[in-house]
Protein backbone atom coordinates (compact mmCIF):
# COMPACT_ATOMS: atom_id res chain seq x y z
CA UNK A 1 0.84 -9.24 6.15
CA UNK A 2 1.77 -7.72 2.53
CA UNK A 3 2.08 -11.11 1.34
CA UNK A 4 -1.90 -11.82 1.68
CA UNK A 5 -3.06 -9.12 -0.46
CA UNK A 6 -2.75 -11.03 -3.43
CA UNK A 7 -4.99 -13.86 -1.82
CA UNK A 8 -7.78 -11.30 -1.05
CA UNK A 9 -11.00 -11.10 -2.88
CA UNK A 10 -12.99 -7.79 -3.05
CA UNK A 11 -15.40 -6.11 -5.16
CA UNK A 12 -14.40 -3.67 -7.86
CA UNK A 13 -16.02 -0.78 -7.93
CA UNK A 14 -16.49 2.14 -10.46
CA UNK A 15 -14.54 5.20 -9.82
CA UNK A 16 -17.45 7.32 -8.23
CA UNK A 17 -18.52 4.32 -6.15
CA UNK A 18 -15.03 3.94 -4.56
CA UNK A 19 -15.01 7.26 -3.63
CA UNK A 20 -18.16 7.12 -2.13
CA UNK A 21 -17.66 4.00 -0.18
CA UNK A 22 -14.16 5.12 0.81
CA UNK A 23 -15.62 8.58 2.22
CA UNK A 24 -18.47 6.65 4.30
CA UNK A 25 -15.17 3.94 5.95
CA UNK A 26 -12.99 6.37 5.83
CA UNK A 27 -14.32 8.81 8.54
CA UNK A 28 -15.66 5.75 10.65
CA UNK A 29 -12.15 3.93 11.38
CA UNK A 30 -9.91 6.13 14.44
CA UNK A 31 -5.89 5.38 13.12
CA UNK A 32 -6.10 5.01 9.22
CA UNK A 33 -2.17 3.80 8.47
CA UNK A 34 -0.86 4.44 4.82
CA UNK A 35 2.44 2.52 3.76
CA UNK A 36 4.09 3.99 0.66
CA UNK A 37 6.79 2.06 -1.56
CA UNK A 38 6.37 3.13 -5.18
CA UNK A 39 9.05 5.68 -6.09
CA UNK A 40 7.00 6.86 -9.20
CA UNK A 41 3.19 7.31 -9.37
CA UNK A 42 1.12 9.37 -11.63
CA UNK A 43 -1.47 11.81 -10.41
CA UNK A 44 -2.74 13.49 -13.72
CA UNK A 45 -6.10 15.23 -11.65
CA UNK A 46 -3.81 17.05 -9.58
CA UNK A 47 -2.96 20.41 -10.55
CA UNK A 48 0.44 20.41 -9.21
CA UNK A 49 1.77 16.89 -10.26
CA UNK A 50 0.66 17.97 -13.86
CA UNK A 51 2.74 21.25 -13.52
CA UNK A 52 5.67 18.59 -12.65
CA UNK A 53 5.00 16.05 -15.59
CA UNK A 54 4.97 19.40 -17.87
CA UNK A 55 8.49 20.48 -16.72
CA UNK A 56 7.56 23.21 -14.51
CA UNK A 57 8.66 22.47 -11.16
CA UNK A 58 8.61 26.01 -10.27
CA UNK A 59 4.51 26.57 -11.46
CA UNK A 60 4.50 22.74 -9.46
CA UNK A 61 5.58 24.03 -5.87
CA UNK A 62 3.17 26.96 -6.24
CA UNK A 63 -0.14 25.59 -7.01
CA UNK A 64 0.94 22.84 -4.22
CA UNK A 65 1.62 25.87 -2.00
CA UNK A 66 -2.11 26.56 -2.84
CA UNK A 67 -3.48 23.15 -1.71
CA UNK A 68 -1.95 23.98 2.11
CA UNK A 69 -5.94 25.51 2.93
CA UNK A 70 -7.41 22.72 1.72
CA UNK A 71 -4.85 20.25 3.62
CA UNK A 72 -4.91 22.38 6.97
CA UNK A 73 -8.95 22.07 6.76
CA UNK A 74 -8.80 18.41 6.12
CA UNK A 75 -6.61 17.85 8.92
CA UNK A 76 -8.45 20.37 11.65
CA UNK A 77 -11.66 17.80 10.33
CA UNK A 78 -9.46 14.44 11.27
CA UNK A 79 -8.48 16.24 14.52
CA UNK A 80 -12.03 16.78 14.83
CA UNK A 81 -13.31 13.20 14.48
CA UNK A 82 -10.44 11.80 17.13
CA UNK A 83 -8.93 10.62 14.07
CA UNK A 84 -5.35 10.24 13.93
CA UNK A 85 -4.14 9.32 10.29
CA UNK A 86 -0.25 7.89 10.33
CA UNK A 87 1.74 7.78 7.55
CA UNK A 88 4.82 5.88 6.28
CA UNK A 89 6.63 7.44 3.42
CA UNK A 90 9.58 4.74 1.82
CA UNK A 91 12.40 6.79 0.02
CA UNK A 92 14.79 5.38 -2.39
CA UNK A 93 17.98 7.76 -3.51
CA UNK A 94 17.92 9.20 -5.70
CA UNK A 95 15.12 11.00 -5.68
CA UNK A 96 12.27 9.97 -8.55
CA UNK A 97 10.51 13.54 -10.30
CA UNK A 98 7.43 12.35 -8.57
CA UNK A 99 9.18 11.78 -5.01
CA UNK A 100 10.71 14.91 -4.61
CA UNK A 101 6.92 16.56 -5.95
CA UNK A 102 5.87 14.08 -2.93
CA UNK A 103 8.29 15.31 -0.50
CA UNK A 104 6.90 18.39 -0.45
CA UNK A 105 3.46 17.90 -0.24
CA UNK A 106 4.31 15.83 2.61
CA UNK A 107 6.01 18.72 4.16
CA UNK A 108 2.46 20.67 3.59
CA UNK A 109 0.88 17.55 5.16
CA UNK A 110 2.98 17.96 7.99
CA UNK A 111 2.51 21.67 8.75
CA UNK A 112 -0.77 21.07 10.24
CA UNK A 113 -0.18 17.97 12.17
CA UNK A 114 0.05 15.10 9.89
CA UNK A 115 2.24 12.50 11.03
CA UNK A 116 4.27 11.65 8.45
CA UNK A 117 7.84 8.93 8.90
CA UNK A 118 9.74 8.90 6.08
CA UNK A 119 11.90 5.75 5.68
CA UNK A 120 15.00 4.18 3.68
CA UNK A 121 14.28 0.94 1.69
CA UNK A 122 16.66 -1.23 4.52
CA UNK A 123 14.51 0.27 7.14
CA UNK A 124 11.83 -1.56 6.14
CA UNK A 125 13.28 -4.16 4.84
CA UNK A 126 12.40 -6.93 7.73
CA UNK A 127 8.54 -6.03 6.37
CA UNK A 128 9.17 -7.70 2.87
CA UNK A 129 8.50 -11.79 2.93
CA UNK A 130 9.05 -13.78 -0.14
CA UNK A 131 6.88 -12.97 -3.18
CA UNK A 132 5.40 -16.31 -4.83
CA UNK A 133 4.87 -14.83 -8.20
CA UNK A 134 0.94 -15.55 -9.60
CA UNK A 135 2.00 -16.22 -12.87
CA UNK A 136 1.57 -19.30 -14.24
CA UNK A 137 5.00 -18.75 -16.33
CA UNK A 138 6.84 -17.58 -13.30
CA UNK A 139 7.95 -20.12 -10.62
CA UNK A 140 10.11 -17.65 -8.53
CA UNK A 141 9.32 -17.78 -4.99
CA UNK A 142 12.78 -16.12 -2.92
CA UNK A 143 12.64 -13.04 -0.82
CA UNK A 144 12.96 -9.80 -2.55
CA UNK A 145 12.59 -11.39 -6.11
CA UNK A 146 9.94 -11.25 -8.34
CA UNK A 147 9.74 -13.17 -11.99
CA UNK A 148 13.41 -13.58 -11.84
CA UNK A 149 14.51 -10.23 -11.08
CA UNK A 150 15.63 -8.64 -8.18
CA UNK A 151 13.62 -6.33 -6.53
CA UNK A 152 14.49 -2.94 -5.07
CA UNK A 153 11.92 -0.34 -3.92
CA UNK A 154 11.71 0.81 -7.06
CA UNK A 155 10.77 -1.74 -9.28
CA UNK A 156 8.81 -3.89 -6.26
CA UNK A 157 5.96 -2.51 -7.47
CA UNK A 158 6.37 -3.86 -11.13
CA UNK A 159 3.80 -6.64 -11.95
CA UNK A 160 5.47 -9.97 -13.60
């Protein structure tokens, strides 16, 4: 399935319009599934991660400790709707900055009743097909390998 996503043609949208669209779908579909690979991410509008990309992991876990009302309310309003939102979390050791942020806002996720799997790279590796790189310089086309080098969970992610 992964490998169609770079076949797909959609309309790009501007930031505001996304999250408008996403809000109206989002609420409207009854198992929403989120796969995770990327071992680092940036989330600069989030209080929290920002506390982490400073250096202050301590100042991090506290203002993520604050987002639990806001997660707990968002869940009760899934519940709500019949919705049940599943979640698949890949972790590669050792732990990323950003992953172990992740982990625990997972955790706060969880609390409430999110259901949350978190998984090793080999556990999911029966998902992965070969990647036939779009570039017109790259003519790689094996499993697990992308423009010549091979790929691990953490540098799947890495365009060519």
């Amino acid at each position: 399935m992964l490998e169609r996503v770079a076949e797909l043609t959609g309309q790009e949208l501007k930031l505001d319009e996304y999250f408008e669209d996403f809000d109206a779908r989002f609420w409207q579909v009854d198992s929403p599934r989120k796969l995770e690979h990327r071992q680092v991410f940036q989330e600069p509008d989030v209080p929290s991660w920002a506390a982490l990309a400073d250096g202050d992991r301590e100042r991090s876990l506290a203002l993520a400790d604050e987002m639990r009302t806001g997660i707990a309310e968002h869940q009760r309003r899934l519940d709500a709707h019949g919705i049940v939102q599943r979640r698949i979390r890949v972790v590669e050791l050792p732990l990323s900055d950003y992953l172990w942020w992740e982990l625990y806002i997972l955790r706060i996720r969880a609390d409430p009743g999110a259901r949350i799997r978190v998984l090793a790279p080999s556990d999911v590796a029966s998902w992965r097909r070969p990647v036939r790189c779009q570039r017109s310089s790259c003519s790689v086309s094996r499993p697990r390998t992308r423009c010549g080098t091979t790929t691990t969970a953490s540098s799947w992610e890495r365009s060519c």
